[in-house]
Protein backbone atom coordinates (compact mmCIF):
# COMPACT_ATOMS: atom_id res chain seq x y z
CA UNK A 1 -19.28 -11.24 26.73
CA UNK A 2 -17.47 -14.01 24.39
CA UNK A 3 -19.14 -12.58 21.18
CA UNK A 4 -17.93 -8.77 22.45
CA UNK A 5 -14.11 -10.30 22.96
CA UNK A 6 -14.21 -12.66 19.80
CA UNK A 7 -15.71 -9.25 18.16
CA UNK A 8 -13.36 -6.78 19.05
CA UNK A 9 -10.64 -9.17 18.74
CA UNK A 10 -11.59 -9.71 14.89
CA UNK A 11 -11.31 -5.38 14.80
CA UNK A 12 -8.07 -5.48 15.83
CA UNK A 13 -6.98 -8.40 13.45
CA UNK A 14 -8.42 -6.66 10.51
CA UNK A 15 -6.39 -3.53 11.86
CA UNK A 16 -3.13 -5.09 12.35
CA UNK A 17 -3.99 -6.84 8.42
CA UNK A 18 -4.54 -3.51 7.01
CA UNK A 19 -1.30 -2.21 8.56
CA UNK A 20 0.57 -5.27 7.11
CA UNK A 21 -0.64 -5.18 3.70
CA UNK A 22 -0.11 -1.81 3.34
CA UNK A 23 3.55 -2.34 4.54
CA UNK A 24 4.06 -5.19 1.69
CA UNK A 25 2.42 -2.87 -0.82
CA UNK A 26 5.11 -0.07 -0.05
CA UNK A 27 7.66 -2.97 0.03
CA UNK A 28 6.48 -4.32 -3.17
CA UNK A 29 6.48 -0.95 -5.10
CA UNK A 30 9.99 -0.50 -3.85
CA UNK A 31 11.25 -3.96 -5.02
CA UNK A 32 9.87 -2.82 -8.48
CA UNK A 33 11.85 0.10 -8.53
CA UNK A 34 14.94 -1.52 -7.34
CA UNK A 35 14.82 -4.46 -9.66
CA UNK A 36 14.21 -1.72 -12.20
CA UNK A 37 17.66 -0.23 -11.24
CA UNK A 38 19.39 -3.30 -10.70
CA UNK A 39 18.58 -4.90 -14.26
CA UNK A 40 19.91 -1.31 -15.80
CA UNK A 41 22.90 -1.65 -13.55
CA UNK A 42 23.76 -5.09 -14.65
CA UNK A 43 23.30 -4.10 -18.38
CA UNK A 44 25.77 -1.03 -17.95
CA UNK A 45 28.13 -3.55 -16.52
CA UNK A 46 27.22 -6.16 -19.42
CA UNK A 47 28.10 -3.27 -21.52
CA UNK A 48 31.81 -2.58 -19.84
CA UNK A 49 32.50 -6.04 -19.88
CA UNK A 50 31.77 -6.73 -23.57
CA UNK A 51 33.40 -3.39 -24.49
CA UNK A 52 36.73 -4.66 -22.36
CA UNK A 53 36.63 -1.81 -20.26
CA UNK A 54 37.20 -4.29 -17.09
CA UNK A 55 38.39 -1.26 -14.34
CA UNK A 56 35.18 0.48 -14.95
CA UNK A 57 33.80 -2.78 -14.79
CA UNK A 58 35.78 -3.69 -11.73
CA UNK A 59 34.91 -0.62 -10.31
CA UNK A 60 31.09 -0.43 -10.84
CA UNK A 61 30.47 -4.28 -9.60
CA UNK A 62 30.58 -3.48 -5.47
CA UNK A 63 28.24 -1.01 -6.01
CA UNK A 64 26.05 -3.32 -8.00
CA UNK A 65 26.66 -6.11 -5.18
CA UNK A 66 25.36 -3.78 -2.74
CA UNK A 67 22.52 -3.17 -4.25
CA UNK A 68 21.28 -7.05 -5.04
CA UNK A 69 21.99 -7.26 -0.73
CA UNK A 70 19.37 -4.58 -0.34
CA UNK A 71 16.88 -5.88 -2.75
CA UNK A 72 17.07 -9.08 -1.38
CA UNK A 73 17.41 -8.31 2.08
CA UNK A 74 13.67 -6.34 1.22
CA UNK A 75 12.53 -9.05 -0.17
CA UNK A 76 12.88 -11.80 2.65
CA UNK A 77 11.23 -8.71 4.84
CA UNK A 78 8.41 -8.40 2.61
CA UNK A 79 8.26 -12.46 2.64
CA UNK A 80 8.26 -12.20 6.30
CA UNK A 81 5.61 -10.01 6.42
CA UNK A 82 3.24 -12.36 4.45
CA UNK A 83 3.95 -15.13 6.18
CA UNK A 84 2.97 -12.95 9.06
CA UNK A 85 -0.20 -11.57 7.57
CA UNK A 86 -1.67 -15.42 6.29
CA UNK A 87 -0.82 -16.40 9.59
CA UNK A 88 -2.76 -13.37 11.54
CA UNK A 89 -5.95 -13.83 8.73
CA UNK A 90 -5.55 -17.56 9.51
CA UNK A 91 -6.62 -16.97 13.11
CA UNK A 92 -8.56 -14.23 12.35
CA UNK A 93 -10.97 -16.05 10.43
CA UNK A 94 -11.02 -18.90 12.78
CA UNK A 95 -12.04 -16.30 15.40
CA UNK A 96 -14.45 -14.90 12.58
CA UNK A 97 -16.23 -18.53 12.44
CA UNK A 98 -16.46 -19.31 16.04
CA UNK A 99 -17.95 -15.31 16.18
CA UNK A 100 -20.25 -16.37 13.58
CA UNK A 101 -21.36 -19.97 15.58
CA UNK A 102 -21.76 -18.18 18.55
CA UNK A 103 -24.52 -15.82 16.81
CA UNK A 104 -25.94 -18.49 15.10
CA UNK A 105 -26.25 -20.28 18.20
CA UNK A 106 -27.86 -17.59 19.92
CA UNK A 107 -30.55 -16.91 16.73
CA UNK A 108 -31.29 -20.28 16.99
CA UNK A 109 -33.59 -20.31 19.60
CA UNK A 110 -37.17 -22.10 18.97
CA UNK A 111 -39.22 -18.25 19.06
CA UNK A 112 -36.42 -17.20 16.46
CA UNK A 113 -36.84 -20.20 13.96
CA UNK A 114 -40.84 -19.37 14.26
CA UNK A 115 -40.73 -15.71 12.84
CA UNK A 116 -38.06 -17.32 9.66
């Protein structure tokens, strides 16, 4: 009864990983993408500045702003989630081990170490 429990609660670790990593993969791609867009934004407004046209400039930067929120508002959620998901494989592999102990504890009856 212990190894079923241990067992099936290793299942639903490994489900609630696979669910997390592929939420910081999605995360990830889109942090690409918006650093992508931010480092072109900041180089158009690099671009206003240097050529003195300071209302466009002035104009463009809260839009810009906004943007740096989101990306880093996605990135403390995607650093959220793996803190979350090292913590969850951190007890799953405990639970793993002890799942492991148990069986070896139960092959290691005397009959079972005769037939090695």
């Amino acid at each position: 009864h212990a190894f079923t429990e241990r067992k099936d609660k290793v299942a639903v670790y490994d489900a609630e990983l696979a669910d997390i990593k592929q939420q910081v993969d999605a995360n990830s791609a889109e942090l690409d993408r918006q650093a992508a867009a931010l480092a072109a934004q900041a180089q158009t407004l690099d671009s206003l500045r240097t050529s003195g046209e300071i209302a466009a400039y002035n104009t463009a930067v809260p839009a810009y702003n906004t943007a740096v929120r989101s990306y880093n508002n996605l990135a403390e959620k995607t650093k959220q989630l793996i803190a979350k998901f090292n913590n969850i494989l951190e007890e799953r592999n405990a639970l793993a081990l002890e799942e492991q102990e148990l069986f070896q504890a139960i092959d290691s009856r005397p009959e079972s170490r005769s037939t090695r």
